[in-house]
Protein backbone atom coordinates (compact mmCIF):
# COMPACT_ATOMS: atom_id res chain seq x y z
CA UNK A 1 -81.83 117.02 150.07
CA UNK A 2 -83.15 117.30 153.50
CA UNK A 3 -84.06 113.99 155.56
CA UNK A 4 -85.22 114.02 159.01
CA UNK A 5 -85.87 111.45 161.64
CA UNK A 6 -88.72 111.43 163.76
CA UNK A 7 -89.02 108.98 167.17
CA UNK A 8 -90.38 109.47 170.91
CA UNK A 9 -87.85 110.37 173.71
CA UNK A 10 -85.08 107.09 173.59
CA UNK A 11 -85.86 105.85 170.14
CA UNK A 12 -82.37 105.90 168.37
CA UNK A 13 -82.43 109.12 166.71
CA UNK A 14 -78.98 110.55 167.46
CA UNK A 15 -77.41 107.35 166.66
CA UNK A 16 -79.44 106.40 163.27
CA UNK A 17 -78.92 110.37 162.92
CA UNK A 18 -74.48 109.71 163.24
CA UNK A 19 -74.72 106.50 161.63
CA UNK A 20 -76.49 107.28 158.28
CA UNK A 21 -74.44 110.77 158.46
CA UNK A 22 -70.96 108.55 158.19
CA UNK A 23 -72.28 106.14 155.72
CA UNK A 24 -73.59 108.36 153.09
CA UNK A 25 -71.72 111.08 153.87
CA UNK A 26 -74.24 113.49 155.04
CA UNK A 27 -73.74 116.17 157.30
CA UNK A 28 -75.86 115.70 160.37
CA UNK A 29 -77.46 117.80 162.49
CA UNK A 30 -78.36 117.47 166.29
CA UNK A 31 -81.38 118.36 168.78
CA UNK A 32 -79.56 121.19 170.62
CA UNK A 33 -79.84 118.82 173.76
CA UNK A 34 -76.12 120.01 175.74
CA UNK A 35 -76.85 123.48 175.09
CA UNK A 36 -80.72 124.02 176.00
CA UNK A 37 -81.47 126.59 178.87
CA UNK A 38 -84.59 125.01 179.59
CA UNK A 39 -84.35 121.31 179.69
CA UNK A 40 -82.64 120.63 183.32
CA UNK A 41 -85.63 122.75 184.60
CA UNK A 42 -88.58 122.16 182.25
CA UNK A 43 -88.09 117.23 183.39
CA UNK A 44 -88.37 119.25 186.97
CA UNK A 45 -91.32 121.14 187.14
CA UNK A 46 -92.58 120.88 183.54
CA UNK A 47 -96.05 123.15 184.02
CA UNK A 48 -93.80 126.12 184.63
CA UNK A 49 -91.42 125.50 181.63
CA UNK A 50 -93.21 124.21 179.17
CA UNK A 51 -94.44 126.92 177.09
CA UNK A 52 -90.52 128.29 177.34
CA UNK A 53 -88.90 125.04 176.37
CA UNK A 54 -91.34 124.76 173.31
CA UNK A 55 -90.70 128.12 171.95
CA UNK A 56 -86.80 127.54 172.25
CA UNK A 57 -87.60 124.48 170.42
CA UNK A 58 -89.67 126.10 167.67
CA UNK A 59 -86.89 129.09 167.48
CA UNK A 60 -83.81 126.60 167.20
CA UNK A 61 -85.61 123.79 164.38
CA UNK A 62 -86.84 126.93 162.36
CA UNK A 63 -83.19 128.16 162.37
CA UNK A 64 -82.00 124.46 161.19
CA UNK A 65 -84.54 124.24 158.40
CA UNK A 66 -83.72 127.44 156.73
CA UNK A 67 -79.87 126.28 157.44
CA UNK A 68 -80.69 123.39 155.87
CA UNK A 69 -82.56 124.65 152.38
CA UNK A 70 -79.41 127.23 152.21
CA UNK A 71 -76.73 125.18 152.00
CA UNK A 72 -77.65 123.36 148.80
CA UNK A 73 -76.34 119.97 150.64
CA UNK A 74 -77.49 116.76 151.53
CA UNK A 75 -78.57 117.22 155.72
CA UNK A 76 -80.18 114.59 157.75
CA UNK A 77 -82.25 116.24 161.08
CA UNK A 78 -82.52 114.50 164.51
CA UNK A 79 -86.13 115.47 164.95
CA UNK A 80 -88.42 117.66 163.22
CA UNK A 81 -90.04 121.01 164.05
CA UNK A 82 -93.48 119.08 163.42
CA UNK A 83 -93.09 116.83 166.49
CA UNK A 84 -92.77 119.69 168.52
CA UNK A 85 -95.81 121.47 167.24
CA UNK A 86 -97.90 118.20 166.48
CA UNK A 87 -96.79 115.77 169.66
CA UNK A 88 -94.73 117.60 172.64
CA UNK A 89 -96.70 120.59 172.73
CA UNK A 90 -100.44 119.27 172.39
CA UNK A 91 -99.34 116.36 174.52
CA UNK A 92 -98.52 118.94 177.50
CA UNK A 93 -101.60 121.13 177.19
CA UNK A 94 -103.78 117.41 177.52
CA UNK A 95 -101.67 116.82 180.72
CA UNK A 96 -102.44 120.32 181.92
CA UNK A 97 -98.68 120.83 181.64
CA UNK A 98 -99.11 123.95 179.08
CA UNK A 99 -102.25 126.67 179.21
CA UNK A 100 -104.48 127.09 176.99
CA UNK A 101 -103.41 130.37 176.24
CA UNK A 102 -99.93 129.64 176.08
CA UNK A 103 -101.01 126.14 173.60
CA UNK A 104 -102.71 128.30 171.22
CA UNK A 105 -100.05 131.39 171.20
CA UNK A 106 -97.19 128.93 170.53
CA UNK A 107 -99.66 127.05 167.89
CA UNK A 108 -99.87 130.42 166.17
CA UNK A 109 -96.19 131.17 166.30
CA UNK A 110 -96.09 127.51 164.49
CA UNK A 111 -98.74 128.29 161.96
CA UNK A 112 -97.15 131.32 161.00
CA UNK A 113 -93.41 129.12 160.94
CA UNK A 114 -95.05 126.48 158.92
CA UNK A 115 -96.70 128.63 156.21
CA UNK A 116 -92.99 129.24 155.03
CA UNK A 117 -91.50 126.14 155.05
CA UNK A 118 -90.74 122.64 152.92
CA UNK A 119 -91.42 119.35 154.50
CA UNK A 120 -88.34 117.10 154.49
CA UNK A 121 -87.75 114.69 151.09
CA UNK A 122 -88.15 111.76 153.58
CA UNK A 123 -88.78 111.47 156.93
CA UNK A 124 -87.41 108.46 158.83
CA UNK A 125 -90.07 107.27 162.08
CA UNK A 126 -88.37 105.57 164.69
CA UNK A 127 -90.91 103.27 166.20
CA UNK A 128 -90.65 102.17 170.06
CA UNK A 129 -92.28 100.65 172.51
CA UNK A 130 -92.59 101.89 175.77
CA UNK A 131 -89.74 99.61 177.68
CA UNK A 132 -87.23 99.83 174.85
CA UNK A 133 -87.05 103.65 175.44
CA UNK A 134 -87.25 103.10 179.04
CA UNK A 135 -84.51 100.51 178.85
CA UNK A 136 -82.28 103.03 176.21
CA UNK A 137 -83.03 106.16 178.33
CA UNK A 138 -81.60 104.13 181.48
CA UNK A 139 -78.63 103.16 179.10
CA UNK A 140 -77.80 106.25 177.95
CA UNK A 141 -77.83 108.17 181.64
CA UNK A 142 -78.47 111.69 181.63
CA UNK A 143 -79.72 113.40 184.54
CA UNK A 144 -82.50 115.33 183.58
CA UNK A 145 -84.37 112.33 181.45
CA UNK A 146 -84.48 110.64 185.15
CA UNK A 147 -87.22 112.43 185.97
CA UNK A 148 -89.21 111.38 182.91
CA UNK A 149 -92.44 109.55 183.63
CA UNK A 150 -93.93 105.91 182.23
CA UNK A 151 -97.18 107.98 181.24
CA UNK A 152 -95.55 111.01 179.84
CA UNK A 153 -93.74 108.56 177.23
CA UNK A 154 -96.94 106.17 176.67
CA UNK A 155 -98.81 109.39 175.37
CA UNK A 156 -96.38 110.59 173.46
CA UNK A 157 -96.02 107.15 171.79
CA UNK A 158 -99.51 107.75 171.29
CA UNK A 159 -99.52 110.78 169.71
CA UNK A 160 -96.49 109.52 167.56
CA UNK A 161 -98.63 106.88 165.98
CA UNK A 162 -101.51 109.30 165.07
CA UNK A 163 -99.01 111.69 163.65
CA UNK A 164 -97.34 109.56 161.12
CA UNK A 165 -100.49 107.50 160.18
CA UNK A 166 -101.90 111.31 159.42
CA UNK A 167 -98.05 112.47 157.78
CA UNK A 168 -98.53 113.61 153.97
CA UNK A 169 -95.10 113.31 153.09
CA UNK A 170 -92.53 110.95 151.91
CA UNK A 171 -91.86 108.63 155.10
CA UNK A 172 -90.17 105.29 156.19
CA UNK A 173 -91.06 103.42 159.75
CA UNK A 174 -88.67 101.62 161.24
CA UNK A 175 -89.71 99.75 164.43
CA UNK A 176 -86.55 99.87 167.18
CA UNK A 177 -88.18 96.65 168.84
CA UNK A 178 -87.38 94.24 166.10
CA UNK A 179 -84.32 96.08 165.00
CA UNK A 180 -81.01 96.92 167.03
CA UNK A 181 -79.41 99.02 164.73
CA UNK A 182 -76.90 100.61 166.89
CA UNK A 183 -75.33 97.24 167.81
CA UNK A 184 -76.34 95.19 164.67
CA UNK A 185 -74.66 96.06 161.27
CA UNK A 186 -77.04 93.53 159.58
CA UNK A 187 -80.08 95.46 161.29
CA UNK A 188 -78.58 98.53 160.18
CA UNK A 189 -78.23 97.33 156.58
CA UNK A 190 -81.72 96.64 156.37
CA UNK A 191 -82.51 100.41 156.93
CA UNK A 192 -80.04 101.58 154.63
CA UNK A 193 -81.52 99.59 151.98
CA UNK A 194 -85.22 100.35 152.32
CA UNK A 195 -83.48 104.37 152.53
CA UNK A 196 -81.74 103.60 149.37
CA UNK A 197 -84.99 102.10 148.08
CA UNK A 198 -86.71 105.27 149.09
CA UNK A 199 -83.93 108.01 147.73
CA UNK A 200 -84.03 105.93 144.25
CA UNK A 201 -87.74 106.59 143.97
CA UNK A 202 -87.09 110.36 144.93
CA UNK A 203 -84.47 110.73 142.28
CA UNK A 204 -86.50 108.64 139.85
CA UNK A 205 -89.24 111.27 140.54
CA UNK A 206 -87.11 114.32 139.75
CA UNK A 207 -85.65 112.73 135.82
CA UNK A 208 -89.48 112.00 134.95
């Protein structure tokens, strides 16, 4: 089985990503965050990065899904391939951050991508406001996010909303304002439930 979760920039999605790995014994896997070329330079100057960071993106989430569908395990995905194609990159051709040209030959390239894969069996949407990703990108510290901007994160909050009120598949919002997972084990058992909730209906689906 292959679950995914989704959330703007700050949301929780590494941690939900660990936790839910260690309690159901999933095996996780990670944004390629330590290890991404393009990152340090793309928060600096983002109009001459863009299209390159995307691309990597596209390349390294396509690699993880057909991972993923391989290994006959159960994976959970911090972030999917569809945020990248569906948020980040429309949201940086509207800022005039990405060319046209370059939007539409990376949209191809996802097109193409998309025509040959599965949409996860449930994707998890971390919900955030504005200041509580402000507030857990200042906790967490890393350099490059220090550059990030209020309006960059209020549009792709924006485009988050539209994407999972539009999102065909199996999904399950969680809103990070009203729950502290990370720090709450109560909070965190609420998720878990509504998952298990969720995963019974899937398996109910696949006896009928």
């Amino acid at each position: 089985m292959h679950i995914a979760i989704a959330g703007n920039i700050g949301s929780g999605k590494t941690t939900l990503t660990k936790l839910l790995s260690k309690h159901y014994g999933w095996e996780p896997h990670f944004e390629d965050v330590e290890e991404n070329p393009y990152l340090n330079d793309f928060y600096n100057d983002m109009q001459r990065w863009s299209f390159n960071l995307q691309v990597y993106f596209l390349n390294s989430r396509f690699n993880q899904i057909l991972e993923i569908r391989k290994s006959g395990k159960t994976i959970i995905q911090d972030r999917t391939i569809y945020e990248d194609a569906y948020i980040f990159a429309p949201n940086l051709h509207a800022m005039n951050l990405m060319t046209t040209r370059d939007f539409e030959n990376y949209f191809s390239l996802f097109s193409l991508i998309n025509s040959f894969i599965q949409p996860p069996d449930l994707l998890i949407y971390l919900k955030a406001s504005v200041p509580t990703l402000v507030n857990q990108i200042q906790q967490r510290g890393r350099d490059y996010e220090e550059a990030i901007r209020i309006d960059y994160l209020k549009r792709l909050n924006e485009r988050y909303e539209s994407f999972i009120n539009s999102y065909e598949g199996k999904a399950l919002i969680i809103d990070v304002d009203d729950n502290n997972f990370k720090e709450d084990q109560s909070d965190l058992g609420l998720i878990i439930h509504k998952i298990d909730t969720e995963l019974h209906g899937l398996f109910g689906s696949e006896d009928e």
